[in-house]
PDB file of N, CA and C in Angstrom:
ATOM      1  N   UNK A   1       7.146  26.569  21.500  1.00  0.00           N
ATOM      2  CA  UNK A   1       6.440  25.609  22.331  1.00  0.00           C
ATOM      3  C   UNK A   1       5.762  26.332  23.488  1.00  0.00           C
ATOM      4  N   UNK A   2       4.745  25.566  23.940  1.00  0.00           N
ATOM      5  CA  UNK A   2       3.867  26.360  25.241  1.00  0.00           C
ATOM      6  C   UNK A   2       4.848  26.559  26.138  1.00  0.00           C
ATOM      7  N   UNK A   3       4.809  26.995  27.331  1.00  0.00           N
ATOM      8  CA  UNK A   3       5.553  27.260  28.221  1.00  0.00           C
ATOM      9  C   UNK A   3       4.427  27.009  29.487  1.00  0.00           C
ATOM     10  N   UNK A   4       5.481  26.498  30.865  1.00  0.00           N
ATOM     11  CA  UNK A   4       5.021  25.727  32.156  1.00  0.00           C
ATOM     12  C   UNK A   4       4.849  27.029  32.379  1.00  0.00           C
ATOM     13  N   UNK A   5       3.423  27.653  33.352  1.00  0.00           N
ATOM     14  CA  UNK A   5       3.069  28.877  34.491  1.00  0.00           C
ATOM     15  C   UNK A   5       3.973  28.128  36.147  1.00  0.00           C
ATOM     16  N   UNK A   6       3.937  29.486  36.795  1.00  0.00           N
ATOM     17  CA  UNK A   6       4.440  29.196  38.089  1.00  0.00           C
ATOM     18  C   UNK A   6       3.383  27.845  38.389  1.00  0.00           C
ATOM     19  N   UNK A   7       1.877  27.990  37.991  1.00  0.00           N
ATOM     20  CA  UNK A   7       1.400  26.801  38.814  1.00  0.00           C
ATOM     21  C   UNK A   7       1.408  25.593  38.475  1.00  0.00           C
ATOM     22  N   UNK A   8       2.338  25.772  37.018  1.00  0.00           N
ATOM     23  CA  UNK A   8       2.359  24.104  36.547  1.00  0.00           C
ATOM     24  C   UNK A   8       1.291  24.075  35.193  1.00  0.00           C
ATOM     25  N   UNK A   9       0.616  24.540  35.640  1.00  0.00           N
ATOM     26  CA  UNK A   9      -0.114  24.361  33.818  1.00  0.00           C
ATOM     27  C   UNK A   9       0.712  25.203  32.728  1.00  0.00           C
ATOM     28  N   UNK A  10       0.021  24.846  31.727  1.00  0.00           N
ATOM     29  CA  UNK A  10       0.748  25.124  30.459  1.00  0.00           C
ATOM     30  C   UNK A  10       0.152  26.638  29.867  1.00  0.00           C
ATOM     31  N   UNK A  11       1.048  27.299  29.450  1.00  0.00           N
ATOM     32  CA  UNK A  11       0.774  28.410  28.579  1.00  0.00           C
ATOM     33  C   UNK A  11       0.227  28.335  27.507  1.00  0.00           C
ATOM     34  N   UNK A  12      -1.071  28.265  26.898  1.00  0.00           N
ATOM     35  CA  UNK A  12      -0.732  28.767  25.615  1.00  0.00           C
ATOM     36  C   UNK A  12      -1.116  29.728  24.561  1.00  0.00           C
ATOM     37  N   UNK A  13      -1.289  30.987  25.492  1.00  0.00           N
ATOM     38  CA  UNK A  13      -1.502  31.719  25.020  1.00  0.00           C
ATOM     39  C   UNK A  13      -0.369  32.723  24.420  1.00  0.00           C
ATOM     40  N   UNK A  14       0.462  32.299  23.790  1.00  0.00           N
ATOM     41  CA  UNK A  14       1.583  32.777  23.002  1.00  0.00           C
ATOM     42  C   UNK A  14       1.775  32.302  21.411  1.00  0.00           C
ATOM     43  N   UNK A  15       0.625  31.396  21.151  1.00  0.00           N
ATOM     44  CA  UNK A  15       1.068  30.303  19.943  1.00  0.00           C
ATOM     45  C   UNK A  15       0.246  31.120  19.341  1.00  0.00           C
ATOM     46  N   UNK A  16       1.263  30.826  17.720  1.00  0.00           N
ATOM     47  CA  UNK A  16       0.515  30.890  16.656  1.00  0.00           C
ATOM     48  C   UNK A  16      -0.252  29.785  16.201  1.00  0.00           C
ATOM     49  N   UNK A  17      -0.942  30.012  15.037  1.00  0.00           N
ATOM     50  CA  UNK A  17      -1.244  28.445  13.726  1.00  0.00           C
ATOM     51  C   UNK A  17      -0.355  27.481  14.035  1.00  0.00           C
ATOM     52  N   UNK A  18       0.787  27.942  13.830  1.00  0.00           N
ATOM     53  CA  UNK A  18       1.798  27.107  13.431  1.00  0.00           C
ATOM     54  C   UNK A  18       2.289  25.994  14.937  1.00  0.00           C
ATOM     55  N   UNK A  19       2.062  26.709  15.923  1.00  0.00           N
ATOM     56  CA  UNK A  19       2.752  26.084  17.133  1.00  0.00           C
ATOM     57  C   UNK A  19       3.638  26.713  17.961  1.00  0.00           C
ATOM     58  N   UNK A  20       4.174  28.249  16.937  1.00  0.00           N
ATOM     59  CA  UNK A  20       5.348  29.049  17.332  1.00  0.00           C
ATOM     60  C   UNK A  20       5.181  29.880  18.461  1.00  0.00           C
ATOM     61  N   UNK A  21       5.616  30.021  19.416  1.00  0.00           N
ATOM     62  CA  UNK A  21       5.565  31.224  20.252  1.00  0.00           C
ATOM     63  C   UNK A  21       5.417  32.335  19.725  1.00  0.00           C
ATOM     64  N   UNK A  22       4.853  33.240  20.291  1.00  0.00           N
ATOM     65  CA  UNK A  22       4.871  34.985  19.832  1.00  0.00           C
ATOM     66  C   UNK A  22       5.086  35.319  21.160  1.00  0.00           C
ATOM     67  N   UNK A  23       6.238  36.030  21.300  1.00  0.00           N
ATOM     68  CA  UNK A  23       6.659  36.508  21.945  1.00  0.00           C
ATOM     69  C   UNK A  23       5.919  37.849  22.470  1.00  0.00           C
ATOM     70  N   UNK A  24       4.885  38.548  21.731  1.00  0.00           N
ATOM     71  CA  UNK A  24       4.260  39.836  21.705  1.00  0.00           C
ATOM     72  C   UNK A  24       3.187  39.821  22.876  1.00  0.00           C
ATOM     73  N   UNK A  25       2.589  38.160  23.154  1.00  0.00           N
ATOM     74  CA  UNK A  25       1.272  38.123  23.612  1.00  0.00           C
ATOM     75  C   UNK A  25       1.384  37.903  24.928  1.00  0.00           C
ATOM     76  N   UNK A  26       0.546  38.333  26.279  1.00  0.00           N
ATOM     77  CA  UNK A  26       0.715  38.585  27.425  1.00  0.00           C
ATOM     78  C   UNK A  26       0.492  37.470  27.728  1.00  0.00           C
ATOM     79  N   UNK A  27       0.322  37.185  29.584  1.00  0.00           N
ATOM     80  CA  UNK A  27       0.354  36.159  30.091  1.00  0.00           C
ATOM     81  C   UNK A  27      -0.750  36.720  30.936  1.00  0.00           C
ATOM     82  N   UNK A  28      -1.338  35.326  31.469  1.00  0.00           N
ATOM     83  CA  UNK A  28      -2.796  35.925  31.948  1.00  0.00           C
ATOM     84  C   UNK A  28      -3.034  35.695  33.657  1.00  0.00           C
ATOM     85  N   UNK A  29      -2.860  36.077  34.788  1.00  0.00           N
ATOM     86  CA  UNK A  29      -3.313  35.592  36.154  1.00  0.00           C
ATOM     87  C   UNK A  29      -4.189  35.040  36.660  1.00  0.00           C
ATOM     88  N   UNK A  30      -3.919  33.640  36.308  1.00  0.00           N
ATOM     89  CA  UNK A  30      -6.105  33.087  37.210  1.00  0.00           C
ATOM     90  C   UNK A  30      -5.217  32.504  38.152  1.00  0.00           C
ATOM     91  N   UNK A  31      -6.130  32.658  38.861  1.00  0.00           N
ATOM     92  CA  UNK A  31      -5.599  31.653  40.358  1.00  0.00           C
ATOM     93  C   UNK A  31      -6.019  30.121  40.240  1.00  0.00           C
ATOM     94  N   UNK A  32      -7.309  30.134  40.034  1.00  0.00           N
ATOM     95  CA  UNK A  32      -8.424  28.889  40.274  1.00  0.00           C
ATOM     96  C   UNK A  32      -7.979  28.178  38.881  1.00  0.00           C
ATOM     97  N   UNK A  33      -7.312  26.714  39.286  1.00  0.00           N
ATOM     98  CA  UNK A  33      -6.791  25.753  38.404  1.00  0.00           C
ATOM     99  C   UNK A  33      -7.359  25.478  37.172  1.00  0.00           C
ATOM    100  N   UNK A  34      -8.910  25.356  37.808  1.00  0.00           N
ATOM    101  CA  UNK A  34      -9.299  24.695  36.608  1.00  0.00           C
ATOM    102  C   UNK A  34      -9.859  26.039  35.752  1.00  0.00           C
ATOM    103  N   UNK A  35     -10.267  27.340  36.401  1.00  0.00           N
ATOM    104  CA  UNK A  35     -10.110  28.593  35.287  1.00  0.00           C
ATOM    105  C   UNK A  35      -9.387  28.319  34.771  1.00  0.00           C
ATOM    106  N   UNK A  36      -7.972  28.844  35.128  1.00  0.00           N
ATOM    107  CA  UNK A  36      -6.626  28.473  34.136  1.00  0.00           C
ATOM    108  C   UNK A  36      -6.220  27.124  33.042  1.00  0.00           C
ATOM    109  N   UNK A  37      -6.834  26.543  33.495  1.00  0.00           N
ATOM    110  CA  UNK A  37      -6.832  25.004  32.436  1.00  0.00           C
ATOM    111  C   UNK A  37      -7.918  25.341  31.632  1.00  0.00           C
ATOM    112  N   UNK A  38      -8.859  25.335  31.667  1.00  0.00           N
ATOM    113  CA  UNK A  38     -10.154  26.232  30.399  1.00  0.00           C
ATOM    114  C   UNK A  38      -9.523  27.142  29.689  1.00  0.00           C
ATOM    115  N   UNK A  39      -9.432  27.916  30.616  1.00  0.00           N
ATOM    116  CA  UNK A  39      -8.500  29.089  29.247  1.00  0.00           C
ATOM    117  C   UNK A  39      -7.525  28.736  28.339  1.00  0.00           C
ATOM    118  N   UNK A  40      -6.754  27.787  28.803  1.00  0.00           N
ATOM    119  CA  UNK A  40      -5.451  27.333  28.196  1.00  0.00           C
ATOM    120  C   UNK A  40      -6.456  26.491  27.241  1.00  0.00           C
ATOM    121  N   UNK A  41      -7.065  25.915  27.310  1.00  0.00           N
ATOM    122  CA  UNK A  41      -7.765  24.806  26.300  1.00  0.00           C
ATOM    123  C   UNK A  41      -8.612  25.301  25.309  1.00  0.00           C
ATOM    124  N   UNK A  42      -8.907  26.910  25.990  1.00  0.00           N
ATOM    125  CA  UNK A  42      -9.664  27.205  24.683  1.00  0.00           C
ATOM    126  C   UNK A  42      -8.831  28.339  23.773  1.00  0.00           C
ATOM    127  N   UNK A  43      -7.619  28.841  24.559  1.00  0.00           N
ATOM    128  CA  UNK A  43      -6.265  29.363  23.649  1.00  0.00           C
ATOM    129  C   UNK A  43      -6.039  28.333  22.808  1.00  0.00           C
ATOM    130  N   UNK A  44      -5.602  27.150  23.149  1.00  0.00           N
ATOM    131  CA  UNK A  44      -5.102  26.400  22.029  1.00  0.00           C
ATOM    132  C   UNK A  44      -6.558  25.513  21.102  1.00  0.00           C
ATOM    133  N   UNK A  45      -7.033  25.691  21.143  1.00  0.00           N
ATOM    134  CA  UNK A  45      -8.746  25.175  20.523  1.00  0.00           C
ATOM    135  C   UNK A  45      -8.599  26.100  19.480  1.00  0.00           C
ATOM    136  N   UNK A  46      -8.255  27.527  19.964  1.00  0.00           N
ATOM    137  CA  UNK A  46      -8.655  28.378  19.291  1.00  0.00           C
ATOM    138  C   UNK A  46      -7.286  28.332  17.989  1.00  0.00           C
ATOM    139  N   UNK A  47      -6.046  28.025  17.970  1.00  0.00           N
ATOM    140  CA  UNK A  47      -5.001  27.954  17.532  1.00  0.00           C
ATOM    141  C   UNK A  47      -5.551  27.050  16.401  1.00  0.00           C
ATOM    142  N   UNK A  48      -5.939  25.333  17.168  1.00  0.00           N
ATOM    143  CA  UNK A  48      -6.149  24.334  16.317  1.00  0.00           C
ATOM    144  C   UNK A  48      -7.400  24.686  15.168  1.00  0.00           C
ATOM    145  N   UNK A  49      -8.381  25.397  15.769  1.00  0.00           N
ATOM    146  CA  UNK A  49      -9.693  25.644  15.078  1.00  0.00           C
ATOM    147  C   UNK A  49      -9.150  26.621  13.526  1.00  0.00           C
ATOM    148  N   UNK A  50      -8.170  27.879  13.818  1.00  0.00           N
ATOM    149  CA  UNK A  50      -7.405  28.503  12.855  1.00  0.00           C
ATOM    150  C   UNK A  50      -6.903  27.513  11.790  1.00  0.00           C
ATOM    151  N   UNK A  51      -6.315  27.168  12.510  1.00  0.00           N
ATOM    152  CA  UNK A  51      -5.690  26.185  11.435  1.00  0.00           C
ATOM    153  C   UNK A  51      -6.124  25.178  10.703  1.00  0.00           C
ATOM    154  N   UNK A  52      -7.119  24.670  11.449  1.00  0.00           N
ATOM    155  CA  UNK A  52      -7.870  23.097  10.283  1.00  0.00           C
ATOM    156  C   UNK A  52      -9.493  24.448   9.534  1.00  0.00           C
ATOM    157  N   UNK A  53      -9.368  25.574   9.592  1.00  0.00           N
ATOM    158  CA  UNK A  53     -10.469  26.262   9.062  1.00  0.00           C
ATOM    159  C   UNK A  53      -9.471  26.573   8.148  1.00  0.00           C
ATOM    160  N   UNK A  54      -8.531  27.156   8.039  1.00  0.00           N
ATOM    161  CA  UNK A  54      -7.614  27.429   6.948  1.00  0.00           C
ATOM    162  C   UNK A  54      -6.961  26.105   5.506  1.00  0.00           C
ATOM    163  N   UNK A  55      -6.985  25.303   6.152  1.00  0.00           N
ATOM    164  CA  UNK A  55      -6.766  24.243   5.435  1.00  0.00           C
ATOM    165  C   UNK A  55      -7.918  23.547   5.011  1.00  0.00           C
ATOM    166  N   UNK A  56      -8.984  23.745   5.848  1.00  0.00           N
ATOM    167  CA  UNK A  56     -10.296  23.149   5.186  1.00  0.00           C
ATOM    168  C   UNK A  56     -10.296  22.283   5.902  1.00  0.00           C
ATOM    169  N   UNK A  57      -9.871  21.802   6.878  1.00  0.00           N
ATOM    170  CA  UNK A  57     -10.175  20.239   7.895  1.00  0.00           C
ATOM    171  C   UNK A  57     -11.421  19.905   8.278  1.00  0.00           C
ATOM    172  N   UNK A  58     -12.243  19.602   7.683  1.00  0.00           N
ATOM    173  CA  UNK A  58     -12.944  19.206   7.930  1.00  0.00           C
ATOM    174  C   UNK A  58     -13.801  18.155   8.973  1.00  0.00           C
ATOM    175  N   UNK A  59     -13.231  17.106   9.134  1.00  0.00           N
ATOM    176  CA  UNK A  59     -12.533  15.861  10.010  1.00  0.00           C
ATOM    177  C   UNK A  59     -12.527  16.466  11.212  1.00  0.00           C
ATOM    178  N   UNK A  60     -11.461  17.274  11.113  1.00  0.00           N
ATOM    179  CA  UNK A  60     -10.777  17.732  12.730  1.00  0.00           C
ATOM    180  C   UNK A  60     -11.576  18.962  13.081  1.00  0.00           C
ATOM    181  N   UNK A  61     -12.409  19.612  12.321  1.00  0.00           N
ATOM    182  CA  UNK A  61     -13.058  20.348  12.993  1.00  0.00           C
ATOM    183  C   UNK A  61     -14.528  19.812  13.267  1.00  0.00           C
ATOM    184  N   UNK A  62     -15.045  18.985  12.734  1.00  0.00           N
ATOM    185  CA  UNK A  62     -16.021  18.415  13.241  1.00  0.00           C
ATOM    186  C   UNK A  62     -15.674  17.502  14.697  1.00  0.00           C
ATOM    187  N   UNK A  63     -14.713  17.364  15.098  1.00  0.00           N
ATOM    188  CA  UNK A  63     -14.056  16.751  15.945  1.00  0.00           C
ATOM    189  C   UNK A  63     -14.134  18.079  17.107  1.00  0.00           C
ATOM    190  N   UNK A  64     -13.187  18.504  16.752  1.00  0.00           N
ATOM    191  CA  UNK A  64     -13.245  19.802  17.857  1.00  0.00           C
ATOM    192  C   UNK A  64     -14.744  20.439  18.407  1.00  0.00           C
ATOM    193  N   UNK A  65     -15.338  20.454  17.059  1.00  0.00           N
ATOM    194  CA  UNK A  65     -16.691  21.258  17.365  1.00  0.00           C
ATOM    195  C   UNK A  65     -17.196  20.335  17.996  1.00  0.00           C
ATOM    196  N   UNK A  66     -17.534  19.409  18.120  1.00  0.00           N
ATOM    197  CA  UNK A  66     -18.107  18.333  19.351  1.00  0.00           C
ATOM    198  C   UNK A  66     -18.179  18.905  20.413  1.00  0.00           C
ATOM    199  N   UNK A  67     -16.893  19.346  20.763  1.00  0.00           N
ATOM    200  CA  UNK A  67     -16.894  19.434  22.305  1.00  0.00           C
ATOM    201  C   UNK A  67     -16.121  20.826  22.891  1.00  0.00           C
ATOM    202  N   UNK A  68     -16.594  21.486  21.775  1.00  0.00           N
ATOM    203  CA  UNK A  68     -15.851  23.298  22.080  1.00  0.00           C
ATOM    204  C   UNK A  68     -16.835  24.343  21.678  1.00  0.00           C
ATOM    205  N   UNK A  69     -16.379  25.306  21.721  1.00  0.00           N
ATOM    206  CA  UNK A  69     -15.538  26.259  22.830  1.00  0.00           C
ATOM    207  C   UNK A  69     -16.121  25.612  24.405  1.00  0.00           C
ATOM    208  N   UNK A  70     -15.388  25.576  25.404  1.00  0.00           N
ATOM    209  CA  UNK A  70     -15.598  25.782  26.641  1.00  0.00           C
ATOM    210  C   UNK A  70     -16.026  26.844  27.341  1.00  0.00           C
ATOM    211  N   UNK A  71     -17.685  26.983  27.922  1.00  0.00           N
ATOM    212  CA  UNK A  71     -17.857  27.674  28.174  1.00  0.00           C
ATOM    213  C   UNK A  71     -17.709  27.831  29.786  1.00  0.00           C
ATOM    214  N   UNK A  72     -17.880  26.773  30.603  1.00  0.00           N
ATOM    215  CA  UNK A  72     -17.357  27.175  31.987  1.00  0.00           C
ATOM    216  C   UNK A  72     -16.638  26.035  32.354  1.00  0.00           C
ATOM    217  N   UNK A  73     -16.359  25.599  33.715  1.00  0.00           N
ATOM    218  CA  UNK A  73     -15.503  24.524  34.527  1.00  0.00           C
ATOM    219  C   UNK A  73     -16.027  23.585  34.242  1.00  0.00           C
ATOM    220  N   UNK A  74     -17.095  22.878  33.832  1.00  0.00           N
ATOM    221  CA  UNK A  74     -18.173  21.655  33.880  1.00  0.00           C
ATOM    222  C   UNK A  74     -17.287  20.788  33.247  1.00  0.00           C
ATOM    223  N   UNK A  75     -16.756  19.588  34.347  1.00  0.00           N
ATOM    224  CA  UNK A  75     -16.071  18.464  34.041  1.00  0.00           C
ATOM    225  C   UNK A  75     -16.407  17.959  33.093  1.00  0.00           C
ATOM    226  N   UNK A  76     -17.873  17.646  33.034  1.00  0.00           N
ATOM    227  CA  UNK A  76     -18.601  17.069  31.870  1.00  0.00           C
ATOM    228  C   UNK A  76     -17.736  17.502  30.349  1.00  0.00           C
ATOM    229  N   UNK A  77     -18.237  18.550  30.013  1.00  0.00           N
ATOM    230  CA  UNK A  77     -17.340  19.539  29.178  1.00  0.00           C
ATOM    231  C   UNK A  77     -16.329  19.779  28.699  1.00  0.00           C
ATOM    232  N   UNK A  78     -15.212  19.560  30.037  1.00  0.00           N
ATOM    233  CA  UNK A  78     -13.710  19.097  29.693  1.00  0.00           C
ATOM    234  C   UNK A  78     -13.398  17.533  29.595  1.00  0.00           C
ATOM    235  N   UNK A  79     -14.163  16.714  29.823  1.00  0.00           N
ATOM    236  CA  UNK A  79     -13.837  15.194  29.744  1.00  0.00           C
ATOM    237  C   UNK A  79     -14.357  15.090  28.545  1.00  0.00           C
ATOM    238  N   UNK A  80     -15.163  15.505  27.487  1.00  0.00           N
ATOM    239  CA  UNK A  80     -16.048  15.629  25.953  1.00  0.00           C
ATOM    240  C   UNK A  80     -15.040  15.675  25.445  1.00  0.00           C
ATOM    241  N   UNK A  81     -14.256  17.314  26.081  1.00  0.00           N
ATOM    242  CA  UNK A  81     -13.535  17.774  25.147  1.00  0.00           C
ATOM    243  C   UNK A  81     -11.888  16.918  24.830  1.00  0.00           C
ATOM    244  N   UNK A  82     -11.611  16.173  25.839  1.00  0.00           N
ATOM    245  CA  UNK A  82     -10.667  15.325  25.922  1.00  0.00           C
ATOM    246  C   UNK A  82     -10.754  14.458  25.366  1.00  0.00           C
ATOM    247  N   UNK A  83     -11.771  13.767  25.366  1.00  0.00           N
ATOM    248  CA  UNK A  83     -12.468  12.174  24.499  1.00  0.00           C
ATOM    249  C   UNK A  83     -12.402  12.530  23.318  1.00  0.00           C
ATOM    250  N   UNK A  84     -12.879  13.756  22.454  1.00  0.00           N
ATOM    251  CA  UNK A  84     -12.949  14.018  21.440  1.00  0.00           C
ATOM    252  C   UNK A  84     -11.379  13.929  20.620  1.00  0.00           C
ATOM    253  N   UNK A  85     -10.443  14.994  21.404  1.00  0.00           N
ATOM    254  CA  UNK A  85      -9.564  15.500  20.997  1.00  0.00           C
ATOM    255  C   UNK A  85      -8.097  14.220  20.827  1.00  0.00           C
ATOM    256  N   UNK A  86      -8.246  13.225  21.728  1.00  0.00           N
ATOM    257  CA  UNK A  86      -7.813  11.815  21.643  1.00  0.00           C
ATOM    258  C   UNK A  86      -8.650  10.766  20.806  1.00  0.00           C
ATOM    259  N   UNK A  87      -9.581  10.566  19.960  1.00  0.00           N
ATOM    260  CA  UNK A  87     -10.273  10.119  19.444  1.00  0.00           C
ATOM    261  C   UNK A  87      -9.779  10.577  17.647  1.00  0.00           C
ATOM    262  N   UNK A  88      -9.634  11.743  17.677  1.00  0.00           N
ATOM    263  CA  UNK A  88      -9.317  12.524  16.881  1.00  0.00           C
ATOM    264  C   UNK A  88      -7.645  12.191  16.438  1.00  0.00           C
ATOM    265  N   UNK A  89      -6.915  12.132  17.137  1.00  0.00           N
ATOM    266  CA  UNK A  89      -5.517  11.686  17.074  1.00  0.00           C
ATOM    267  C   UNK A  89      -5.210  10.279  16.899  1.00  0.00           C
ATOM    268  N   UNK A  90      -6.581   9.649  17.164  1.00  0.00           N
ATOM    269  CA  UNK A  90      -6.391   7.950  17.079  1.00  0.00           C
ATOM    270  C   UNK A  90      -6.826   7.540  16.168  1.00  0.00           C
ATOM    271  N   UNK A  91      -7.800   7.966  15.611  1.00  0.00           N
ATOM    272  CA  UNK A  91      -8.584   7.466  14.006  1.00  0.00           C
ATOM    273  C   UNK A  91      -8.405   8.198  12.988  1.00  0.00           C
ATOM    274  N   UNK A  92      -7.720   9.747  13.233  1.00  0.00           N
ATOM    275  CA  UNK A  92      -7.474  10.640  11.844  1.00  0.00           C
ATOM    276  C   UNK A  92      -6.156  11.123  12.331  1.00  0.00           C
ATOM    277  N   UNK A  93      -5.640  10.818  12.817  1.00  0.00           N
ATOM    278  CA  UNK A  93      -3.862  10.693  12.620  1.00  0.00           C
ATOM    279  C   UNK A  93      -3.107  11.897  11.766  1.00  0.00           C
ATOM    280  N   UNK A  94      -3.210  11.041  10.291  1.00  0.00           N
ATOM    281  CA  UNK A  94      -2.771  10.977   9.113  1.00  0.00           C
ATOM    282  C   UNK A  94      -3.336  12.736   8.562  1.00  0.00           C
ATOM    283  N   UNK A  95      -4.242  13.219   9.267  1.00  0.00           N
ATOM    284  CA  UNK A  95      -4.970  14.447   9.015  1.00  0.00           C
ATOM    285  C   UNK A  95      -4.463  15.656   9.398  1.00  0.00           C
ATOM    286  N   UNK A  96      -3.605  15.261  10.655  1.00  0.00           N
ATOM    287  CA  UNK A  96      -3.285  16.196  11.226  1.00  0.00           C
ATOM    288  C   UNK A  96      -1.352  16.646  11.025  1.00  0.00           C
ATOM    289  N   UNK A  97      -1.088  17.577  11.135  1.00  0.00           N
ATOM    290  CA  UNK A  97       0.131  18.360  11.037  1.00  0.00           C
ATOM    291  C   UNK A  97       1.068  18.006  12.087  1.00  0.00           C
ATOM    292  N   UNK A  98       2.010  17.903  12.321  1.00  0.00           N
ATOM    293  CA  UNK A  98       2.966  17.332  13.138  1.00  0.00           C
ATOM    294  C   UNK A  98       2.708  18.262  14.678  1.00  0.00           C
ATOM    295  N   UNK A  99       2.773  19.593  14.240  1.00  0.00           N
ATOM    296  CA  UNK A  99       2.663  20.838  14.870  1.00  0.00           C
ATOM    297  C   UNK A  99       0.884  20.581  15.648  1.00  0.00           C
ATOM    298  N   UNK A 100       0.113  20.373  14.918  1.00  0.00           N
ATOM    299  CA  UNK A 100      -1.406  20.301  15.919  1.00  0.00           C
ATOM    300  C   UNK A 100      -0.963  19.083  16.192  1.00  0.00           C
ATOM    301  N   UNK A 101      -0.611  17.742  16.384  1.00  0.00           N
ATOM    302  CA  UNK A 101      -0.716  16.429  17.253  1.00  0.00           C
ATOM    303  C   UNK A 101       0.300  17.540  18.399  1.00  0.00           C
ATOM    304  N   UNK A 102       1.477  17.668  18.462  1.00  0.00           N
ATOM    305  CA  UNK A 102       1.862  17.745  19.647  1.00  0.00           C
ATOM    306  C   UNK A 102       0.796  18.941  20.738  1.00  0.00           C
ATOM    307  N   UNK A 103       0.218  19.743  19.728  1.00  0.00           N
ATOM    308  CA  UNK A 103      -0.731  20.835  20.618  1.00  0.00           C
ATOM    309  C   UNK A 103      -1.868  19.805  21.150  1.00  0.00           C
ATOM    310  N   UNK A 104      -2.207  18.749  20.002  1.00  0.00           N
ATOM    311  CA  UNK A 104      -3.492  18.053  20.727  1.00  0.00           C
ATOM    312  C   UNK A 104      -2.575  17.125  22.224  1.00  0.00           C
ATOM    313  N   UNK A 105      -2.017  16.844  22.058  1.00  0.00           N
ATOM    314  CA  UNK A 105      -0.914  15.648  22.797  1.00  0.00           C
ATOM    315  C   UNK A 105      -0.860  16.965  24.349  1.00  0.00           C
ATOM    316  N   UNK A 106      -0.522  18.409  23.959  1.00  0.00           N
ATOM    317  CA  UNK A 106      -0.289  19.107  25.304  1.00  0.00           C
ATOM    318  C   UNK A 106      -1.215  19.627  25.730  1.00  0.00           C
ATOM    319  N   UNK A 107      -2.840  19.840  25.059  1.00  0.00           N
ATOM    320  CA  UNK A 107      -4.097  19.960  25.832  1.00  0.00           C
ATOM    321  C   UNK A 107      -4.489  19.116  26.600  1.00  0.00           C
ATOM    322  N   UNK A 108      -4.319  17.638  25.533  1.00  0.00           N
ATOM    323  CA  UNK A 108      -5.274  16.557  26.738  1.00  0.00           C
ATOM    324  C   UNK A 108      -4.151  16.270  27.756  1.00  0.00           C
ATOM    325  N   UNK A 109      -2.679  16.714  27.683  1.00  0.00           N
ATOM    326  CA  UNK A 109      -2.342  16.410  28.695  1.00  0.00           C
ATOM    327  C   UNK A 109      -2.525  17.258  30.119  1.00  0.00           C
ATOM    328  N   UNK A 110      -2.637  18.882  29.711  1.00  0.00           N
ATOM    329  CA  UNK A 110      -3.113  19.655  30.613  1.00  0.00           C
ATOM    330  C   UNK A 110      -4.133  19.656  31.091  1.00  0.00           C
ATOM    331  N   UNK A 111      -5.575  18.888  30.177  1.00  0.00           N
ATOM    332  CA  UNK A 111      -6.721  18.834  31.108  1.00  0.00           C
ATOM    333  C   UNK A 111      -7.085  17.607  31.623  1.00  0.00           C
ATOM    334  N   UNK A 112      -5.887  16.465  31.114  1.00  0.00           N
ATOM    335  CA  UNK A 112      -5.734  15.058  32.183  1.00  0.00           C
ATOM    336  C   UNK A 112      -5.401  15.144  33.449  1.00  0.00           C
ATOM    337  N   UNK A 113      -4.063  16.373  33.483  1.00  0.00           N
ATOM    338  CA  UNK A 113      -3.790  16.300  34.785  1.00  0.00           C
ATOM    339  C   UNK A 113      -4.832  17.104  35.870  1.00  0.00           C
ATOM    340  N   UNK A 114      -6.323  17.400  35.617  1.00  0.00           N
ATOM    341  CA  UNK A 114      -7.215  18.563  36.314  1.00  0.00           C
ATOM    342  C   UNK A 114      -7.877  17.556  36.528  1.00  0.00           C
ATOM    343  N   UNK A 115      -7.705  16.041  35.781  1.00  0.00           N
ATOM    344  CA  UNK A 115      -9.369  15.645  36.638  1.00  0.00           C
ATOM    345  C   UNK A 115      -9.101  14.879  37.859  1.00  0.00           C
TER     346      UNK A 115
END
């Protein structure tokens, strides 16, 4: 599972595909919140994107691709990417892996708590 930083956001740059920690992968220093919440969103983007490209998801990556990669802070950008990624969990459910709902469930919750 992700893991809480001293500042309260979420780690997740340790996950595999699967959801698993890797213990191997470093931890990163941003100061500026919402840096650190981008990064974390596009670590785990990048997790979810692995995984529905491997399985062929089609659905969920047309979903994701909506409103990713994040390229800077632009609220705009992270509120897309939130709408999308809850939209996605509400009408294709049934699509997704037990393991990506709780990753989608701990992004939008990390970039709910930034706005």
């Amino acid at each position: 599972m992700p893991s809480r930083t001293s500042s309260g956001s979420t780690d997740f740059s340790a996950l595999d595909v699967e959801g698993r920690r890797d213990e191997s992968a470093g931890t990163k220093g941003l100061s500026d919140p919402w840096s650190q919440a981008r990064l974390s969103a596009n670590e785990v983007c990048l997790v979810l994107f692995d995984g529905w490209c491997e399985r062929r998801n089609v659905t969920a990556l047309a979903y994701l691709m909506h409103a990713w990669p994040l390229i800077d802070d632009d609220e705009f950008l992270i509120r897309r990417l939130l709408q999308s990624m809850r939209e996605l969990e509400k009408h294709h459910r049934d699509t997704l892996l037990d393991s990506e709902i709780v990753l989608i469930e701990l992004l939008c919750n990390e970039l709910s708590d930034r706005e």
